[in-house]
N, C-alpha and C. Protein backbone atom coordinates (compact mmCIF):
# COMPACT_ATOMS: atom_id res chain seq x y z
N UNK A 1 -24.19 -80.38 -28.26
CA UNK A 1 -23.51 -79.13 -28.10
C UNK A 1 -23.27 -78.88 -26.61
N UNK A 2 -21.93 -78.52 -26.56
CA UNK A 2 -21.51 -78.07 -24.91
C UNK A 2 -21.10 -76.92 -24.69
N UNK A 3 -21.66 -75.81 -24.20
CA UNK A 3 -21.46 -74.74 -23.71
C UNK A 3 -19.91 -74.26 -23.29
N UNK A 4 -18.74 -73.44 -23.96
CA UNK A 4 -17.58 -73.80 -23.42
C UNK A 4 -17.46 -72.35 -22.15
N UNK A 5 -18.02 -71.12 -23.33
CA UNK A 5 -18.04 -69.81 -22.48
C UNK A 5 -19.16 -68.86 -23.28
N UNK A 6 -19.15 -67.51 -22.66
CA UNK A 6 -20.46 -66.80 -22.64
C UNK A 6 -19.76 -65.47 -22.24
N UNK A 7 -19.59 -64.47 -23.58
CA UNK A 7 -19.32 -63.03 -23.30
C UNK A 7 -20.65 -62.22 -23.72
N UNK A 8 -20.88 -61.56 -22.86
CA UNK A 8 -21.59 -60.24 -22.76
C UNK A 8 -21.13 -58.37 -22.97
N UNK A 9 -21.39 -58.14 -23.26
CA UNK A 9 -20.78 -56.20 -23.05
C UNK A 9 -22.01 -55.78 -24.20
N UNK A 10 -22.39 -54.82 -23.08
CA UNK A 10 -23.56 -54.11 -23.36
C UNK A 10 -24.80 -54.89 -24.06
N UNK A 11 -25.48 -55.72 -23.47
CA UNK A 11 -26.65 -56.61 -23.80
C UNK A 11 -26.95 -56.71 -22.68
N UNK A 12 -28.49 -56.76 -23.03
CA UNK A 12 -29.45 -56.83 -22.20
C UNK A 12 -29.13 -56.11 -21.17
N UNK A 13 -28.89 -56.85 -19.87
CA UNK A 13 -28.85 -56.49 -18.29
C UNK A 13 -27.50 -56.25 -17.81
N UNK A 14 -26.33 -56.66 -18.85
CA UNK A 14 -25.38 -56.78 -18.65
C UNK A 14 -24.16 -55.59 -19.90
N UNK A 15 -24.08 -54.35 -18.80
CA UNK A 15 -23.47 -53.07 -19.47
C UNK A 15 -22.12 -53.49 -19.66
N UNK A 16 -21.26 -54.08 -18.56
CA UNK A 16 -19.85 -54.22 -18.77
C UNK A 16 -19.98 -55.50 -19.49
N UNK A 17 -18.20 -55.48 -19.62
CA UNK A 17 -17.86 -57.15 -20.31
C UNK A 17 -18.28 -58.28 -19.02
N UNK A 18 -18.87 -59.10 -19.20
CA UNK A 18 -18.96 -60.27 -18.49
C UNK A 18 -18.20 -61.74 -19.24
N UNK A 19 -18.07 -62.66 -18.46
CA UNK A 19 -17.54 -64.01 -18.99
C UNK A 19 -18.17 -64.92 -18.18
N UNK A 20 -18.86 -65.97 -18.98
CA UNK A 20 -18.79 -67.25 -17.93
C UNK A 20 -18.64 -68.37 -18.35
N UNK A 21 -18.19 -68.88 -17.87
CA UNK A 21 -17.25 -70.18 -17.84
C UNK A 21 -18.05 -71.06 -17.51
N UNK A 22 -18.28 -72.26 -18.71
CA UNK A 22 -19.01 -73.16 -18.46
C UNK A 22 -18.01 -74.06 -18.31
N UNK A 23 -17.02 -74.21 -18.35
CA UNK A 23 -16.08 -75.25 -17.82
C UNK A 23 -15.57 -75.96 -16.63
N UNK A 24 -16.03 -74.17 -15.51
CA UNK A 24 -15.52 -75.01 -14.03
C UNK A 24 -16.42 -75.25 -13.48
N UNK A 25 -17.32 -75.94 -13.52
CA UNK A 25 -17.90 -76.79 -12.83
C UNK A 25 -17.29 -78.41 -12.58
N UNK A 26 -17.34 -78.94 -11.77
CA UNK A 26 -16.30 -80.27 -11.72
C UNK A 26 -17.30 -81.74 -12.42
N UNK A 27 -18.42 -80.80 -12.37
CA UNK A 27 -19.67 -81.86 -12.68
C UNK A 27 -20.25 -81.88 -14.15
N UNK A 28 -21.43 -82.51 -14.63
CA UNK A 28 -21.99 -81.99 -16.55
C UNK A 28 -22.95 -81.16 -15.48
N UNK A 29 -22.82 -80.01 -14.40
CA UNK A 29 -24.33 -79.69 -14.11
C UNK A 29 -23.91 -78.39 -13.66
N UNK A 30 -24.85 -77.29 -14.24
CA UNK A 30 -24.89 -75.74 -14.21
C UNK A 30 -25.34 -75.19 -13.59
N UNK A 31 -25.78 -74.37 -12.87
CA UNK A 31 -26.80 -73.94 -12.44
C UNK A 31 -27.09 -72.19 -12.66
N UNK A 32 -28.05 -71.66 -12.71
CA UNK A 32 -27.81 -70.18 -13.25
C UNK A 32 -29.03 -70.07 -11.86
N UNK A 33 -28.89 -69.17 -10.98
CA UNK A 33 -29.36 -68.83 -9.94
C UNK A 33 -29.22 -67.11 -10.02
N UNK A 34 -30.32 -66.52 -9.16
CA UNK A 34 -30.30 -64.73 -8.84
C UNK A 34 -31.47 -64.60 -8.40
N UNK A 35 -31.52 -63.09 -8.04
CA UNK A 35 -32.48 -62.39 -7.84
C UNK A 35 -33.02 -62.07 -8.66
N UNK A 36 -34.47 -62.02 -8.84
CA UNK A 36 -35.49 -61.39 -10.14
C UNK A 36 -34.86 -60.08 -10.57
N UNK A 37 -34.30 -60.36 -11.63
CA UNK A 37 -34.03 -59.07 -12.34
C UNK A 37 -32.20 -58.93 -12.53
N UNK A 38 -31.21 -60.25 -11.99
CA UNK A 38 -29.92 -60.34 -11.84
C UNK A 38 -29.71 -60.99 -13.32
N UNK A 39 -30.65 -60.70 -14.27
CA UNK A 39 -30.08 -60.84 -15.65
C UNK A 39 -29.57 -62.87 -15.56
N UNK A 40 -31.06 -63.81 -15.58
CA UNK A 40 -30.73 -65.14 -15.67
C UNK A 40 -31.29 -65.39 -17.46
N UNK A 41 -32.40 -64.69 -17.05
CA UNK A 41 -33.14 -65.11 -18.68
C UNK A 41 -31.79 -64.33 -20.03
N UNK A 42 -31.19 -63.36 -19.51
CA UNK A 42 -30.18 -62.91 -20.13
C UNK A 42 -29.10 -63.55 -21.09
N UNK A 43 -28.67 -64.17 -20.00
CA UNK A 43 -27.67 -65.30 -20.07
C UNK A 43 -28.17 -66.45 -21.47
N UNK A 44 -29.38 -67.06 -21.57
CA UNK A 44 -29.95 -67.49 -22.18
C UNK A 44 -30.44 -67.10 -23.74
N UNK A 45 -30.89 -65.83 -23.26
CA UNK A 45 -31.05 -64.66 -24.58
C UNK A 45 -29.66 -64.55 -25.27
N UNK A 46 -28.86 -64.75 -24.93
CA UNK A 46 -27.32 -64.23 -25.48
C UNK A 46 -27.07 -65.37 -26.42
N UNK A 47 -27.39 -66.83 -25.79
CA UNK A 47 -26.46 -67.91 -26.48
C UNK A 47 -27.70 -68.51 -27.33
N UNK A 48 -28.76 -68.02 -27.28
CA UNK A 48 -29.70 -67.84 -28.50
C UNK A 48 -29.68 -67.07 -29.35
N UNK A 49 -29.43 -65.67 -28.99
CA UNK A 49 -29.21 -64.66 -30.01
C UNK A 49 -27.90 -65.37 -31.05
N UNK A 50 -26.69 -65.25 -29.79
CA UNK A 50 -25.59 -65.91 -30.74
C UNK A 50 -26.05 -66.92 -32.09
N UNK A 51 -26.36 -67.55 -31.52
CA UNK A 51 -26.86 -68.91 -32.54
C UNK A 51 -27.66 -68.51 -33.97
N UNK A 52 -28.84 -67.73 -33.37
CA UNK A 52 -29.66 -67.56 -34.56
C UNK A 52 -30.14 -66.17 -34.84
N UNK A 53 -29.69 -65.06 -34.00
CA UNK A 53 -29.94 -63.74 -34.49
C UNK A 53 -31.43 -63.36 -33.56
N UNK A 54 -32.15 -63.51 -32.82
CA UNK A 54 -33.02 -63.34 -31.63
C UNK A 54 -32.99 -63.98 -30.38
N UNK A 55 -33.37 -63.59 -29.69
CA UNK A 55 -33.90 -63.94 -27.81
C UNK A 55 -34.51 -64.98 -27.91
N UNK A 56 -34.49 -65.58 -27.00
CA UNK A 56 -34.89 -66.90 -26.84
C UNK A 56 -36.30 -67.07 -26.25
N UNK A 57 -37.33 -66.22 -26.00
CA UNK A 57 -38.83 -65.73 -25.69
C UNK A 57 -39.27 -66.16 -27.31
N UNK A 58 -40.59 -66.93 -27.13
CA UNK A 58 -41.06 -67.93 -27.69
C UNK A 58 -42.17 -66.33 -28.16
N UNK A 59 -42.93 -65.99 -27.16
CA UNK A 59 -43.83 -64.62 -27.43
C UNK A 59 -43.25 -63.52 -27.49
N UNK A 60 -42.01 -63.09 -27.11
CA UNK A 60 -41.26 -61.95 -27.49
C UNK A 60 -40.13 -61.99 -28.13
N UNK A 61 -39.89 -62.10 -29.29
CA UNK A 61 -38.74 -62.67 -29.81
C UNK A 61 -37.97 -61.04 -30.00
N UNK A 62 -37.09 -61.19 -29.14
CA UNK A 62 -36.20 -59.81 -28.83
C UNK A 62 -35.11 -60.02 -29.98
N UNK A 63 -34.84 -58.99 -31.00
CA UNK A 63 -33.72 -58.57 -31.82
C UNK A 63 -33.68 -57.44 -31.72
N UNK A 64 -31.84 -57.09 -32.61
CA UNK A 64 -31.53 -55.45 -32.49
C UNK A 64 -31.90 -54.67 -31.30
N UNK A 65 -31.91 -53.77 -31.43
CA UNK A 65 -32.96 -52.71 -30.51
C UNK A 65 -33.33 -52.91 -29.23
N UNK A 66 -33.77 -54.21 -29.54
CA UNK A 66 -34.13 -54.56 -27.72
C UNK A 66 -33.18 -55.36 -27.28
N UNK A 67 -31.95 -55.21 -27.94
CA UNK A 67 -31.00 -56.35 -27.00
C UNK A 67 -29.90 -55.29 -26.36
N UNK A 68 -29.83 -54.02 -26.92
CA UNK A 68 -28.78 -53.26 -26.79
C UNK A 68 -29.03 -53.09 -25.20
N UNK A 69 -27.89 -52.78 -24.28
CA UNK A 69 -28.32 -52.61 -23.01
C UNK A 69 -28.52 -51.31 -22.49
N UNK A 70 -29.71 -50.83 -22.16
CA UNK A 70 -30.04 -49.76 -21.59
C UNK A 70 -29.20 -49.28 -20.44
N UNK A 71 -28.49 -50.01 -19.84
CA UNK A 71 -27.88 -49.20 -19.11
C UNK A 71 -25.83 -48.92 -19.32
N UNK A 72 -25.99 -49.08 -20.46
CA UNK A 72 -24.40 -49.13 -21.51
C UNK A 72 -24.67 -47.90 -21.94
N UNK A 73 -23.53 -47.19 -22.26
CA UNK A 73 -22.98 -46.26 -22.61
C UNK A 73 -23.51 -46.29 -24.09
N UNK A 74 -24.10 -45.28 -25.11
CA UNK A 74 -24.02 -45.33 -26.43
C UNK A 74 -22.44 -45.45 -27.21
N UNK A 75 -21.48 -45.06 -26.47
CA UNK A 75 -20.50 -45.64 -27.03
C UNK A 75 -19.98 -46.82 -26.95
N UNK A 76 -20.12 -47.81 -26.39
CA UNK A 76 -20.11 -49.37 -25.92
C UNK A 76 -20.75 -49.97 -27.18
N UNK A 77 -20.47 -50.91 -27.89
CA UNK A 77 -20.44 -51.58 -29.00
C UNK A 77 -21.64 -52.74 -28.42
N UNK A 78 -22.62 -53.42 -28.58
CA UNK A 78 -23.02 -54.20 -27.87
C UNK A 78 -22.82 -55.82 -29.00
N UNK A 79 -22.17 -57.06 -27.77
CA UNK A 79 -21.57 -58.32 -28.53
C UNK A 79 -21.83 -59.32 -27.93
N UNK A 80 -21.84 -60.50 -28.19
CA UNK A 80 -22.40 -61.25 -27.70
C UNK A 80 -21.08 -62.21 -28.45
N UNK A 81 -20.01 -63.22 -27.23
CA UNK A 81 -19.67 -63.78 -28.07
C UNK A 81 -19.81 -65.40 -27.55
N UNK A 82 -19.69 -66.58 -28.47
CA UNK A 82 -20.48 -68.00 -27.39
C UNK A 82 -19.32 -68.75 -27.88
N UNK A 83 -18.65 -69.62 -27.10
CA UNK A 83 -17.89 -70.80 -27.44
C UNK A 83 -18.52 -72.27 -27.38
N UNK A 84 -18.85 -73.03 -28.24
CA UNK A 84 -18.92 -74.38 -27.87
C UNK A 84 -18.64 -75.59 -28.41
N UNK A 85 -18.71 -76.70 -27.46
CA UNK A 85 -18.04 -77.72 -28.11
C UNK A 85 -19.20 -78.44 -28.99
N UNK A 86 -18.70 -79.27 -30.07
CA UNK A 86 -20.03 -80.27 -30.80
C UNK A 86 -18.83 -81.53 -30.43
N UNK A 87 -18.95 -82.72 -30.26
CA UNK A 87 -17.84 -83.35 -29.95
C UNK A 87 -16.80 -82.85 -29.44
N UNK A 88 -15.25 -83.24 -30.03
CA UNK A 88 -14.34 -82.71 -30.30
C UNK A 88 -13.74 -80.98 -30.42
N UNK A 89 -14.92 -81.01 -31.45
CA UNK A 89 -14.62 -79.76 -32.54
C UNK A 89 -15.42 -78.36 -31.22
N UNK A 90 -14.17 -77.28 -31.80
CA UNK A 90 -15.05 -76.29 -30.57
C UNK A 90 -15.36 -75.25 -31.62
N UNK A 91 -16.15 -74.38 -31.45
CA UNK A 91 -16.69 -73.44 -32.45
C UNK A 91 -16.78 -72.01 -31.60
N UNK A 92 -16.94 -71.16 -32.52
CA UNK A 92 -16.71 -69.71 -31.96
C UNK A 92 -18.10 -69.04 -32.67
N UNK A 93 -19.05 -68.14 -32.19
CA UNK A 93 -19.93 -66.99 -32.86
C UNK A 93 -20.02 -66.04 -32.10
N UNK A 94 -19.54 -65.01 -33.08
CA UNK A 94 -19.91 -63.69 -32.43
C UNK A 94 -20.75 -62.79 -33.07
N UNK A 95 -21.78 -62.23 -32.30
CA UNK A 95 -22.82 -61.65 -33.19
C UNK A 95 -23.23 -60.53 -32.28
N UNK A 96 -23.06 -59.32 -33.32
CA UNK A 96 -23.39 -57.65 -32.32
C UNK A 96 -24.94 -57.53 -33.03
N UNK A 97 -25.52 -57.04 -32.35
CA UNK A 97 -26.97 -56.94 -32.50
C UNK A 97 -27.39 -55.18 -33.41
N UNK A 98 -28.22 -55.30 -34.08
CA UNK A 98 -28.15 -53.55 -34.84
C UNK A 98 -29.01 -53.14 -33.36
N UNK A 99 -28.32 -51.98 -33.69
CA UNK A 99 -27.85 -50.99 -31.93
C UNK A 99 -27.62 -49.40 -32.80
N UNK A 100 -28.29 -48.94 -31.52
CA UNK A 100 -27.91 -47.31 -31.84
C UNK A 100 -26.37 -46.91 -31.33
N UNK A 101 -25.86 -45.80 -31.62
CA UNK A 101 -24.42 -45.42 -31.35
C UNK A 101 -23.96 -43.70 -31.45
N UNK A 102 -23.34 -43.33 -30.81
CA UNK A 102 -23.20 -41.96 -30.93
C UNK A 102 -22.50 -42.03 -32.45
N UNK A 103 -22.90 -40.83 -33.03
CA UNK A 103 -22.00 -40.15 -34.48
C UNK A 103 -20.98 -40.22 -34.22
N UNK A 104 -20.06 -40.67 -35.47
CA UNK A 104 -18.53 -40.26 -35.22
C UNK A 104 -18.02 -38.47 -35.96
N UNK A 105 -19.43 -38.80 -37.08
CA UNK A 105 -18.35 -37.24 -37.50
C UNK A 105 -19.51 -36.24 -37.48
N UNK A 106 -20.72 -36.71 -37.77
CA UNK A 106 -21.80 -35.49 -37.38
C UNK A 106 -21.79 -34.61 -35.62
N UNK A 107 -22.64 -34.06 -35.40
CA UNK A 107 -22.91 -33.64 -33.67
C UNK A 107 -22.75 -34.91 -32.87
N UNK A 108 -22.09 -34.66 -31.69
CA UNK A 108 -21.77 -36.10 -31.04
C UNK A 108 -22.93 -36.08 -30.29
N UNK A 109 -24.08 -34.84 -30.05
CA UNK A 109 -25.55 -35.50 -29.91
C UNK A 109 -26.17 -36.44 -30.66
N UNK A 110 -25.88 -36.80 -31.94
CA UNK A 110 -26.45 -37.32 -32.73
C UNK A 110 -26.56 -38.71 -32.82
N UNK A 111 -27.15 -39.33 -32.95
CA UNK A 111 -27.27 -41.04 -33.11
C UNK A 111 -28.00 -41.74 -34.44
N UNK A 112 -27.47 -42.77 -34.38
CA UNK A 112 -27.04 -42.95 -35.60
C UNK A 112 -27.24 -44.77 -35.61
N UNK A 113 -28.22 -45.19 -36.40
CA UNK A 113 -27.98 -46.84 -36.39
C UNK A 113 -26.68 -47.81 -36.68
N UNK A 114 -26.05 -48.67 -36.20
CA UNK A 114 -25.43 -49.65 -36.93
C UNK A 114 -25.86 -51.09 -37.19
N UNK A 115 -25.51 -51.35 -38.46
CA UNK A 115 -26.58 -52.79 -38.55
C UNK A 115 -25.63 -53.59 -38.17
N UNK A 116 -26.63 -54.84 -37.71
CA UNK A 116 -25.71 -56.09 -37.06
C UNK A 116 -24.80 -56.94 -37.45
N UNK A 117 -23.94 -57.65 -36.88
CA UNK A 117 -22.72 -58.39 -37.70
C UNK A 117 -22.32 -59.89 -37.27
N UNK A 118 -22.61 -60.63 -37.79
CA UNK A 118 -22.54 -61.99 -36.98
C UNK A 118 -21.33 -62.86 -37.87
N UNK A 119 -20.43 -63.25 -36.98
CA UNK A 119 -19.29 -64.34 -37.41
C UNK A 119 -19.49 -65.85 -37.07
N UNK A 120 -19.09 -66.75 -37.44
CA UNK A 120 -18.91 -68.06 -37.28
C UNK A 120 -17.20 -68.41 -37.21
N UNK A 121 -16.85 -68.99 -36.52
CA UNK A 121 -15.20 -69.37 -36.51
C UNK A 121 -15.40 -70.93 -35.77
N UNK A 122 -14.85 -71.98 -37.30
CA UNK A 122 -14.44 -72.95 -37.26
C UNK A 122 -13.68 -73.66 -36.63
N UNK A 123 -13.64 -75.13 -36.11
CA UNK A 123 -12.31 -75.67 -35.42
C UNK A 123 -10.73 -74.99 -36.06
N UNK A 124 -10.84 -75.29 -37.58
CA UNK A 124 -9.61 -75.09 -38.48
C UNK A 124 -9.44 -73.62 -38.35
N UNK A 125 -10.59 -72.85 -37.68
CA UNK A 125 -9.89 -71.21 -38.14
C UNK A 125 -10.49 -70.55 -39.21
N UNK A 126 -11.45 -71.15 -39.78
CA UNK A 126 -12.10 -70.54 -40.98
C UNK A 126 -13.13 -69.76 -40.46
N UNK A 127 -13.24 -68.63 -40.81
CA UNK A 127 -14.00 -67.69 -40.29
C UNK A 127 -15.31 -67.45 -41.52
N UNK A 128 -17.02 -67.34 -41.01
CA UNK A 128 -17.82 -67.31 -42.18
C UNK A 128 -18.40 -66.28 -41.18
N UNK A 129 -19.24 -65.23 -42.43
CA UNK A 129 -19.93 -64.10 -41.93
C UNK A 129 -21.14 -65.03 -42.07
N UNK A 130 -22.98 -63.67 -42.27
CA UNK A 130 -23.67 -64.35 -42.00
C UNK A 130 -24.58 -65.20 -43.14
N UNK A 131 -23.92 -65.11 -44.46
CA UNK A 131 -24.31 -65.57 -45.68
C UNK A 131 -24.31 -67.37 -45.92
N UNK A 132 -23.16 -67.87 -45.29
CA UNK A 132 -23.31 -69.28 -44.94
C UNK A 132 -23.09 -69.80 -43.34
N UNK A 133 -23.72 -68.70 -42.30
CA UNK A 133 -23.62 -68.79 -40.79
C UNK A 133 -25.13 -70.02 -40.71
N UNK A 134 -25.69 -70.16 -40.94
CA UNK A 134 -27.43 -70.53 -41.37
C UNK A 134 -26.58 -72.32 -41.68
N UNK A 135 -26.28 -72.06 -42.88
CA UNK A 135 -25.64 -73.59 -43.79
C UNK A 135 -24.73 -74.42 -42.18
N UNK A 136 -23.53 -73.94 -42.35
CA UNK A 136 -22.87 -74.57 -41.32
C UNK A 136 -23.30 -74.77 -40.05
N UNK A 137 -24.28 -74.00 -39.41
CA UNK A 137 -25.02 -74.23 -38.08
C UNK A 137 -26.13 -75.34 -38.36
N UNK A 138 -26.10 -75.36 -39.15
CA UNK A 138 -27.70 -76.45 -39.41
C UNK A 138 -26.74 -77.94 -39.41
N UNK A 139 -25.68 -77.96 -40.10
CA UNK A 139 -24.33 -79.14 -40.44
C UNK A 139 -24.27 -79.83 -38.96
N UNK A 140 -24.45 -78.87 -37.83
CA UNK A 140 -23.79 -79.22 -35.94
C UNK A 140 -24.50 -80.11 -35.53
């Protein structure tokens, strides 16, 4: 599996949309560098979550709740989306984490859970929710 790209908005450390591009590098070699606390383990947490629905902490296995980003807006949707290659074939998952959200029709003080939603999108375009996301990821 090859890393193609990496969207963020509202996860973890990262409130706005982010992108990164595992492509321009001229080399097979990455490097994820920062300051303690510039959101590296983040980056990591995302294209784990993507994959299998938690953080990538072996003793803290972060879902829902703790992925939403504390410093995002309750109206900000929080998503995580990962591109990558297996050979040839490039694959798409996008998976929003269950996250709190302002009400739409009660008091707009009010908050309100939404549960999480994870896609799979095929070379061909076939799109699977998360009922055979499990089957076809295990296939890669």
């Amino acid at each position: 599996m090859k890393p193609i790209y990496l969207e963020m908005e509202a996860f973890g450390s990262y409130s706005e949309k982010t992108v990164i591009d595992f492509t321009k590098p001229s080399q097979n070699l990455f490097l994820i560098s920062g300051d303690t606390g510039a959101g590296k383990t983040t980056i990591f947490d995302a294209m784990v979550f993507a994959l299998y629905g938690e953080g990538s902490s072996n003793t803290d296995k972060k879902e829902g709740f703790n992925l939403q980003s504390q410093f995002a807006s309750l109206d900000q949707t929080p998503i995580v989306k990962f591109c990558f290659k297996d050979g040839e074939d490039e694959y798409e998952i996008i998976r929003i984490p269950k996250h709190k959200r302002k009400a739409k029709r009660k008091a707009k003080s009010d908050i309100v859970t939404e549960n999480g939603k994870v896609e799979l999108i095929l070379p061909n375009g076939q799109s699977y929710e998360e009922k055979i996301l499990k089957k076809k990821l295990g296939k890669l």
